[in-house]
C-alpha atoms as a PDB file:
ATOM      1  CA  UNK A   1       0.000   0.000   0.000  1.00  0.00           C
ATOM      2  CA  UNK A   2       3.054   2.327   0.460  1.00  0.00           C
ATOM      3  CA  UNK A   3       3.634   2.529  -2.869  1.00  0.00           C
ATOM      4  CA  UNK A   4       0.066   3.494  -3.884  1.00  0.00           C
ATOM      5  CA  UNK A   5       0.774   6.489  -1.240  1.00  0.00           C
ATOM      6  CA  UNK A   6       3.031   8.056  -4.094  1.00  0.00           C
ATOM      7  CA  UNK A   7       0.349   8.349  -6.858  1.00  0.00           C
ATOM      8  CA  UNK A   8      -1.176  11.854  -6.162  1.00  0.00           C
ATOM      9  CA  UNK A   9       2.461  13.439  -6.057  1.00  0.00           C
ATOM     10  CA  UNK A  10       3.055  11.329  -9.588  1.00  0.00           C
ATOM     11  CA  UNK A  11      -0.387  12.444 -11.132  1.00  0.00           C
ATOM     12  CA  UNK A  12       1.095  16.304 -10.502  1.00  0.00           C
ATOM     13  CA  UNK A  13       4.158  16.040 -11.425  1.00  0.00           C
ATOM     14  CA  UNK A  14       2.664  14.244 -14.864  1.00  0.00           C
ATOM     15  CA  UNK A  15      -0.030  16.878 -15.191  1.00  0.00           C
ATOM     16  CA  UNK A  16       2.302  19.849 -14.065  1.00  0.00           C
ATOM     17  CA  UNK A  17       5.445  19.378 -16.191  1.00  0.00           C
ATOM     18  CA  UNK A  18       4.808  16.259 -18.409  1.00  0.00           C
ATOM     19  CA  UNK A  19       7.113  14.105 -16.544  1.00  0.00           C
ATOM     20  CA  UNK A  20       8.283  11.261 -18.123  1.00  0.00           C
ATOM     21  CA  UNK A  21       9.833   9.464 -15.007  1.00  0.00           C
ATOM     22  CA  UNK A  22       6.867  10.136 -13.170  1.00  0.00           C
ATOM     23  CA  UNK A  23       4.611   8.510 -15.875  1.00  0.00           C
ATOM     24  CA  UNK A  24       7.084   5.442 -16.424  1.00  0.00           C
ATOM     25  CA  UNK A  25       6.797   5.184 -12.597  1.00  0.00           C
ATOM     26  CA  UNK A  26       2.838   5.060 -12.793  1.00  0.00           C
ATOM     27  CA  UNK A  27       2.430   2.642 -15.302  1.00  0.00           C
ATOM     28  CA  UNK A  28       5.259   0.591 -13.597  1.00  0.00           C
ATOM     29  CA  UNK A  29       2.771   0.732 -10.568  1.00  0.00           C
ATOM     30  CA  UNK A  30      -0.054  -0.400 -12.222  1.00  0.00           C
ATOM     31  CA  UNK A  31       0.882  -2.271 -15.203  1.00  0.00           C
ATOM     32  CA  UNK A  32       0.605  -5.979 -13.890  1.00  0.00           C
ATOM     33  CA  UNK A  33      -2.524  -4.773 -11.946  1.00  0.00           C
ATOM     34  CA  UNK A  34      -4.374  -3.911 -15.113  1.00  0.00           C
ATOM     35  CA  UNK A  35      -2.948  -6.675 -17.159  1.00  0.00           C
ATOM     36  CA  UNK A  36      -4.628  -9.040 -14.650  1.00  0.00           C
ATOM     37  CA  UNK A  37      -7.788  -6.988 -14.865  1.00  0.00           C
ATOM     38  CA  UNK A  38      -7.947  -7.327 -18.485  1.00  0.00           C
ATOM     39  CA  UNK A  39      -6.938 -10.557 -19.126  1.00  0.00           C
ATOM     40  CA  UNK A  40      -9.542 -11.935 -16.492  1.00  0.00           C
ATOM     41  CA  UNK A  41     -12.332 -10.079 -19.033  1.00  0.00           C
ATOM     42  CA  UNK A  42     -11.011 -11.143 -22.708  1.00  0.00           C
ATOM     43  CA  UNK A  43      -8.417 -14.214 -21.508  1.00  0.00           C
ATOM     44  CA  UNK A  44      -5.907 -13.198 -24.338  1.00  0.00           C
ATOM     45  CA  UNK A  45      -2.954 -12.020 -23.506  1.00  0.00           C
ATOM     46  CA  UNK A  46      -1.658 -10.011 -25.934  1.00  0.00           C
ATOM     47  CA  UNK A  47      -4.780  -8.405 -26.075  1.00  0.00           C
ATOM     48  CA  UNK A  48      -4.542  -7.694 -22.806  1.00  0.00           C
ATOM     49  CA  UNK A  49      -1.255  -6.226 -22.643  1.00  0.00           C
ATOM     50  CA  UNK A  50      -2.464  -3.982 -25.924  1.00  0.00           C
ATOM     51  CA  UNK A  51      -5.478  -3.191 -23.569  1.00  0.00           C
ATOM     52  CA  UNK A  52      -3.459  -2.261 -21.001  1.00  0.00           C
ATOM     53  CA  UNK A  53      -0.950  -0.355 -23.128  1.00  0.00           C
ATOM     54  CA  UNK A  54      -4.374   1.770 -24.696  1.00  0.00           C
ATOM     55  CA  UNK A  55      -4.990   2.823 -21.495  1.00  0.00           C
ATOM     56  CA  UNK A  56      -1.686   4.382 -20.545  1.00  0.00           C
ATOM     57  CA  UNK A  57      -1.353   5.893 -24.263  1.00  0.00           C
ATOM     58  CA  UNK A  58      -5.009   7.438 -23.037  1.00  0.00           C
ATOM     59  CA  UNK A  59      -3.165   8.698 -19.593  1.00  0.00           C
ATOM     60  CA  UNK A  60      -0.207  10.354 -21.587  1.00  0.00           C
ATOM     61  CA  UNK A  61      -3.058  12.087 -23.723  1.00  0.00           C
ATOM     62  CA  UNK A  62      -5.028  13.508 -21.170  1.00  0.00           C
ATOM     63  CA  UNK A  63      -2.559  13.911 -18.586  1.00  0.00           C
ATOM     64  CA  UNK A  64      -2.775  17.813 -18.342  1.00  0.00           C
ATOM     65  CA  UNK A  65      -6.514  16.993 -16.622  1.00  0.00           C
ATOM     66  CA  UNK A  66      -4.911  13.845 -14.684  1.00  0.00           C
ATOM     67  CA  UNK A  67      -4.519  15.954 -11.678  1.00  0.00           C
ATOM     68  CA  UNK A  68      -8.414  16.856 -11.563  1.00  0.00           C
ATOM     69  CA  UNK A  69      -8.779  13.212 -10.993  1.00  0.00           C
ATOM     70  CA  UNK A  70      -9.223  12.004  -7.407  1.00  0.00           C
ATOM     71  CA  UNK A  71      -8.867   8.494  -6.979  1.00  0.00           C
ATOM     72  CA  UNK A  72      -6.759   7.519 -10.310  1.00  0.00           C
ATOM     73  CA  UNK A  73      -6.582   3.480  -9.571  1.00  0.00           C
ATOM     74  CA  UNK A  74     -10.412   3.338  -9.813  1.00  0.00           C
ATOM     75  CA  UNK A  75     -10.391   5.424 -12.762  1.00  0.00           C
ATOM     76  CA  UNK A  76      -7.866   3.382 -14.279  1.00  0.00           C
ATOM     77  CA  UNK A  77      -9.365   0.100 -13.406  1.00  0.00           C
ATOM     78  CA  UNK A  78     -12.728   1.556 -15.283  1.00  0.00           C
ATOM     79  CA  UNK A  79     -11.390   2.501 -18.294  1.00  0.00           C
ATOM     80  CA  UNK A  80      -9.031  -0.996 -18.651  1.00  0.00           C
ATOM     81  CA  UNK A  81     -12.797  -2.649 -17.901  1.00  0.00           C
ATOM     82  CA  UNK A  82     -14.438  -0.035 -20.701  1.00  0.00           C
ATOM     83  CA  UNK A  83     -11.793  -0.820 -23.075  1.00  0.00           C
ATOM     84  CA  UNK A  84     -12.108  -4.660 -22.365  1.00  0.00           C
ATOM     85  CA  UNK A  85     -16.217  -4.561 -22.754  1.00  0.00           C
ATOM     86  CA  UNK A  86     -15.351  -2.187 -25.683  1.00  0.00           C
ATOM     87  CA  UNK A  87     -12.752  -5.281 -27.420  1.00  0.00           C
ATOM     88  CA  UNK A  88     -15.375  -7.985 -26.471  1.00  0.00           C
ATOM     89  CA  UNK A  89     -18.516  -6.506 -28.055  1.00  0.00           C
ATOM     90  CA  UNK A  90     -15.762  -5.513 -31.460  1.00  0.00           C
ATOM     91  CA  UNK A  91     -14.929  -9.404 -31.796  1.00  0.00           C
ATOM     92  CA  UNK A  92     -18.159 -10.609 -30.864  1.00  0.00           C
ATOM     93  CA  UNK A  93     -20.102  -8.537 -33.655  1.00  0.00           C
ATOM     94  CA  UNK A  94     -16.195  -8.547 -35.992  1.00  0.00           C
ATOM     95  CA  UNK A  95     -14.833 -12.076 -34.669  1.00  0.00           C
ATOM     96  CA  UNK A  96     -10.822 -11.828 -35.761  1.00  0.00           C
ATOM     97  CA  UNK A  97      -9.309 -14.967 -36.919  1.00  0.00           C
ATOM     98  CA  UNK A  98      -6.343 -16.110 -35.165  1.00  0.00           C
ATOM     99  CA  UNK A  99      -3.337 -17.421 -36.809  1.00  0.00           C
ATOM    100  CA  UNK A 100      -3.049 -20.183 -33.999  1.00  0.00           C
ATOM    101  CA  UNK A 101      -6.786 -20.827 -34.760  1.00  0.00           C
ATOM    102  CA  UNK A 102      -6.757 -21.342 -38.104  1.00  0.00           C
ATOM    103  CA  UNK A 103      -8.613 -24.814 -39.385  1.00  0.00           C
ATOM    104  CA  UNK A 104      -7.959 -25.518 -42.823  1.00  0.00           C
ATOM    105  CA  UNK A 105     -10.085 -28.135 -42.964  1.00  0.00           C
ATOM    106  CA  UNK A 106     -13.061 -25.675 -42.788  1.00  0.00           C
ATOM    107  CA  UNK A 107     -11.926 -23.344 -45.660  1.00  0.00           C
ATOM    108  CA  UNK A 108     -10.637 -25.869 -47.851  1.00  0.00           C
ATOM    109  CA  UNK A 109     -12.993 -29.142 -48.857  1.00  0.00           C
ATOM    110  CA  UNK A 110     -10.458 -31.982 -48.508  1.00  0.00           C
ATOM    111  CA  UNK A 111     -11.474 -35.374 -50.059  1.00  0.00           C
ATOM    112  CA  UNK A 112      -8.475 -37.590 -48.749  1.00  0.00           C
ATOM    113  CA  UNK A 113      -6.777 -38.006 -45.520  1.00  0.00           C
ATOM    114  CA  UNK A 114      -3.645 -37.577 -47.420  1.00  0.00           C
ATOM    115  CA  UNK A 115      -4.715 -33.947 -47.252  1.00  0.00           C
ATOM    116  CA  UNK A 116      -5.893 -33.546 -44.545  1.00  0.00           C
ATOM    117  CA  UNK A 117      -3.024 -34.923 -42.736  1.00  0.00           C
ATOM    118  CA  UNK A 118      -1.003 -32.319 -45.072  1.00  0.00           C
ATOM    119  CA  UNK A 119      -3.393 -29.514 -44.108  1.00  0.00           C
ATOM    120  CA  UNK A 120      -2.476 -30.243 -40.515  1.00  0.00           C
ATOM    121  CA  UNK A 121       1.338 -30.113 -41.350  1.00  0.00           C
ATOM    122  CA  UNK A 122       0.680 -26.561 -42.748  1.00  0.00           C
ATOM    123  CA  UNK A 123      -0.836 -25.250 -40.157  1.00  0.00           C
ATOM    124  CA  UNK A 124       1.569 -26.540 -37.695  1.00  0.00           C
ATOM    125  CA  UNK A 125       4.046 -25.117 -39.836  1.00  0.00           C
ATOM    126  CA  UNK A 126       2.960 -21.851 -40.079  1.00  0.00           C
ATOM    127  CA  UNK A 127       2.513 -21.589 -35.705  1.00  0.00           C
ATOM    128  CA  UNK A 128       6.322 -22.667 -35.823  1.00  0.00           C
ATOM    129  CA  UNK A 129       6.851 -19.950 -38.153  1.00  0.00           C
ATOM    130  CA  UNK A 130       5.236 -17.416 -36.182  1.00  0.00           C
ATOM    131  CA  UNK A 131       6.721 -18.608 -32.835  1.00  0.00           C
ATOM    132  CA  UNK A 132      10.355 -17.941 -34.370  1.00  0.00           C
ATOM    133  CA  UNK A 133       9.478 -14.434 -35.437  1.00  0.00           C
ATOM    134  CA  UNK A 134      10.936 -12.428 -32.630  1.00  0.00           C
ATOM    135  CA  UNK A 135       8.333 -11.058 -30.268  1.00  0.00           C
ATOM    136  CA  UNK A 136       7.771  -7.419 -31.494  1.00  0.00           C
ATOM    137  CA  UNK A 137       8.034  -9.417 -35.151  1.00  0.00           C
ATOM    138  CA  UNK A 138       5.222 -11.570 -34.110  1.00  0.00           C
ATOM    139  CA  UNK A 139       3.147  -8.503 -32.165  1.00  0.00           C
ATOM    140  CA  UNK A 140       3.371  -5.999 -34.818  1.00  0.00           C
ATOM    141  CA  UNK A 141       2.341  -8.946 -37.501  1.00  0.00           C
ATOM    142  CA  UNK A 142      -0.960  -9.719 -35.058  1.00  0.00           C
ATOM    143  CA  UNK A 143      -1.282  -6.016 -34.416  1.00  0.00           C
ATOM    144  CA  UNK A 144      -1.395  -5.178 -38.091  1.00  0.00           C
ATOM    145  CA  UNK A 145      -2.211  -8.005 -40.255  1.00  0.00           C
ATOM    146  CA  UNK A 146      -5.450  -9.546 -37.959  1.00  0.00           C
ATOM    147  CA  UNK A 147      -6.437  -6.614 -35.763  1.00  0.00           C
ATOM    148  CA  UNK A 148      -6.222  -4.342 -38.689  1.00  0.00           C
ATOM    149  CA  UNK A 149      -4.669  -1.855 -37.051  1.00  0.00           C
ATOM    150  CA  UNK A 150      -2.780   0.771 -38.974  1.00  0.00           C
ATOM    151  CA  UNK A 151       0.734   1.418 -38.154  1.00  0.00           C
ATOM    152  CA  UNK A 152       0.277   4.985 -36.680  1.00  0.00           C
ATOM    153  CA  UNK A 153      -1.877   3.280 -34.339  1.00  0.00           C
ATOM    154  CA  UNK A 154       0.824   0.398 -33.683  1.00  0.00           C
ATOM    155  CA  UNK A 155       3.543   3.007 -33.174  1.00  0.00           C
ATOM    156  CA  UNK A 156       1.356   4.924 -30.479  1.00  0.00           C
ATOM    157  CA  UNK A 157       0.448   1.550 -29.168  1.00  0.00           C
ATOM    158  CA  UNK A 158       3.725   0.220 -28.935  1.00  0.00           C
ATOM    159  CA  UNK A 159       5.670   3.239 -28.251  1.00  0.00           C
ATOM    160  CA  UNK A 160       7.776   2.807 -31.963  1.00  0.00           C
ATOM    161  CA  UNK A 161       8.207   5.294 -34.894  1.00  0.00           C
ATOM    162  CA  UNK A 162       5.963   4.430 -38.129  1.00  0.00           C
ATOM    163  CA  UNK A 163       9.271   3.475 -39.845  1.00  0.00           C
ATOM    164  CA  UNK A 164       9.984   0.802 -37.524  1.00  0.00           C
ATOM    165  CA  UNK A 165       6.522  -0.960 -37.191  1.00  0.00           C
ATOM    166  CA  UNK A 166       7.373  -1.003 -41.173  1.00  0.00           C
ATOM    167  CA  UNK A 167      10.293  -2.489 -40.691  1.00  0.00           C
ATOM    168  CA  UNK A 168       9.081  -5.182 -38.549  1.00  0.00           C
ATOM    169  CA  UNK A 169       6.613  -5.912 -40.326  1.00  0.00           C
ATOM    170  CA  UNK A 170       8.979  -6.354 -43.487  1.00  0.00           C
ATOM    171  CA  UNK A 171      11.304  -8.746 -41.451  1.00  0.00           C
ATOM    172  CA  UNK A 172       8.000 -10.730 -40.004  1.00  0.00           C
ATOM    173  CA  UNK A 173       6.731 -11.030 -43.995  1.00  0.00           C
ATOM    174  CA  UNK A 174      10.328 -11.836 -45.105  1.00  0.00           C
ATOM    175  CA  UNK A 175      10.794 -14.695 -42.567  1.00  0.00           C
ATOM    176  CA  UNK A 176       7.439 -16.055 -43.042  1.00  0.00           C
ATOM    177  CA  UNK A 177       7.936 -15.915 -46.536  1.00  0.00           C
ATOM    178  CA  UNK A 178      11.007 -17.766 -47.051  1.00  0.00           C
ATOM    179  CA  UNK A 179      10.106 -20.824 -44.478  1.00  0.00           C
ATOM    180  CA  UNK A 180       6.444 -21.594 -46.131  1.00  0.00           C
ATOM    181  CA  UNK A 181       7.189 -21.688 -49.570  1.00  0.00           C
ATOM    182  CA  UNK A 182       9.707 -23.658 -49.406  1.00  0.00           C
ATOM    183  CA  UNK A 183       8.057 -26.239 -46.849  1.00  0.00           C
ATOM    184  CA  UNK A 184       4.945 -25.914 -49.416  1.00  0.00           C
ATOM    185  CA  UNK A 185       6.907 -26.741 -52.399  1.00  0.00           C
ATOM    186  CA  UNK A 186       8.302 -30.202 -50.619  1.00  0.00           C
ATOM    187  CA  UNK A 187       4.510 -30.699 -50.448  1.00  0.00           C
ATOM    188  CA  UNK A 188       4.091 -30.262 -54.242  1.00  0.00           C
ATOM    189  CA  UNK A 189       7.082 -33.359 -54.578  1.00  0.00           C
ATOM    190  CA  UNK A 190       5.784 -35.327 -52.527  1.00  0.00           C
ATOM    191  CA  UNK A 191       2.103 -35.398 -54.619  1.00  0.00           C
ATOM    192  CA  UNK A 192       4.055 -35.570 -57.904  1.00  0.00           C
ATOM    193  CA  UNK A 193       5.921 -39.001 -56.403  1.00  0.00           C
ATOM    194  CA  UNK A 194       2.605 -39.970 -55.252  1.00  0.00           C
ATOM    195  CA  UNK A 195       0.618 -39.979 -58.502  1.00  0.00           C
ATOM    196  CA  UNK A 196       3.269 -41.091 -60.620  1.00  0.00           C
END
């Protein structure tokens, strides 16, 4: 409890003279707290942490009025809540597709075990792809490419320039890229041997 002692003194010192340190210190303070919060609505975690991340980008941006605001944990827990009821009701009525999640088998109408059993390889081949991206790789790919979020937004989000969610996004492509076509094309061999 000491250390929630310290937060009007940090909300001035954000509010009076945009204090970086200060800020870094709040969201240290409640990061893990809100986290919990948020994964406990939406049970995703890097949704959670982007939830969680939204609301400190939301601090930062009002943070001249953040000293108006008397108890700031319960204002912070209600806006990580608003922004989780606010992600829930987007993917119930817009459900995103998961990587992880994907079922071939659904999308494609497979006639032989053969291909299904291939179908399966796929897709475990592309989650091995994805889990060898380096993490902010792998983020700014989810952030981008299935929450359809536009790179500004991934730059505020993740605290980046523009240029390098680009750039990230290039390596994440590239990498991808060079391990599925070639594990694809073994694929196509392996039918030619088979028919012949």
């Amino acid at each position: 409890m000491d250390q929630l002692a310290c937060i009007p003194e940090l909300q001035q010192k954000i509010a009076l003279y945009d204090d970086m340190k200060a800020y870094r210190s709040l969201c240290d303070l409640f990061y893990n707290r809100l986290y919990r919060t948020a994964f406990a609505f939406i049970k995703s975690k890097e949704s959670a942490e982007e939830i969680v991340s939204d609301v400190f980008i939301k601090v930062w941006q009002m943070r001249v009025k953040l000293a108006e605001i008397e108890n700031l944990s319960v204002y912070l827990y209600t806006v990580t809540k608003n922004l989780c009821l606010k992600y829930i009701t987007r993917q119930y009525k817009n459900p995103v597709i998961n990587l992880d999640e994907i079922a071939f088998e659904t999308t494609i109408d497979f006639k032989t075990p053969e291909e299904i059993c291939i179908s399966s390889d796929i897709t475990k081949k592309i989650r091995e792809a994805l889990n060898e991206l380096p993490p902010k790789c792998r983020l700014i790919l989810q952030l981008v490419k299935e929450d359809g979020l536009r790179y500004k937004e991934v730059a505020a989000i993740l605290n980046i320039s523009e240029l390098t969610v680009r750039n990230q996004l290039a390596i994440a492509v590239k990498k991808l890229g060079k391990v599925l076509p070639v594990y694809l094309e073994s694929y196509d061999h392996i039918a030619v041997d088979c028919k012949t």
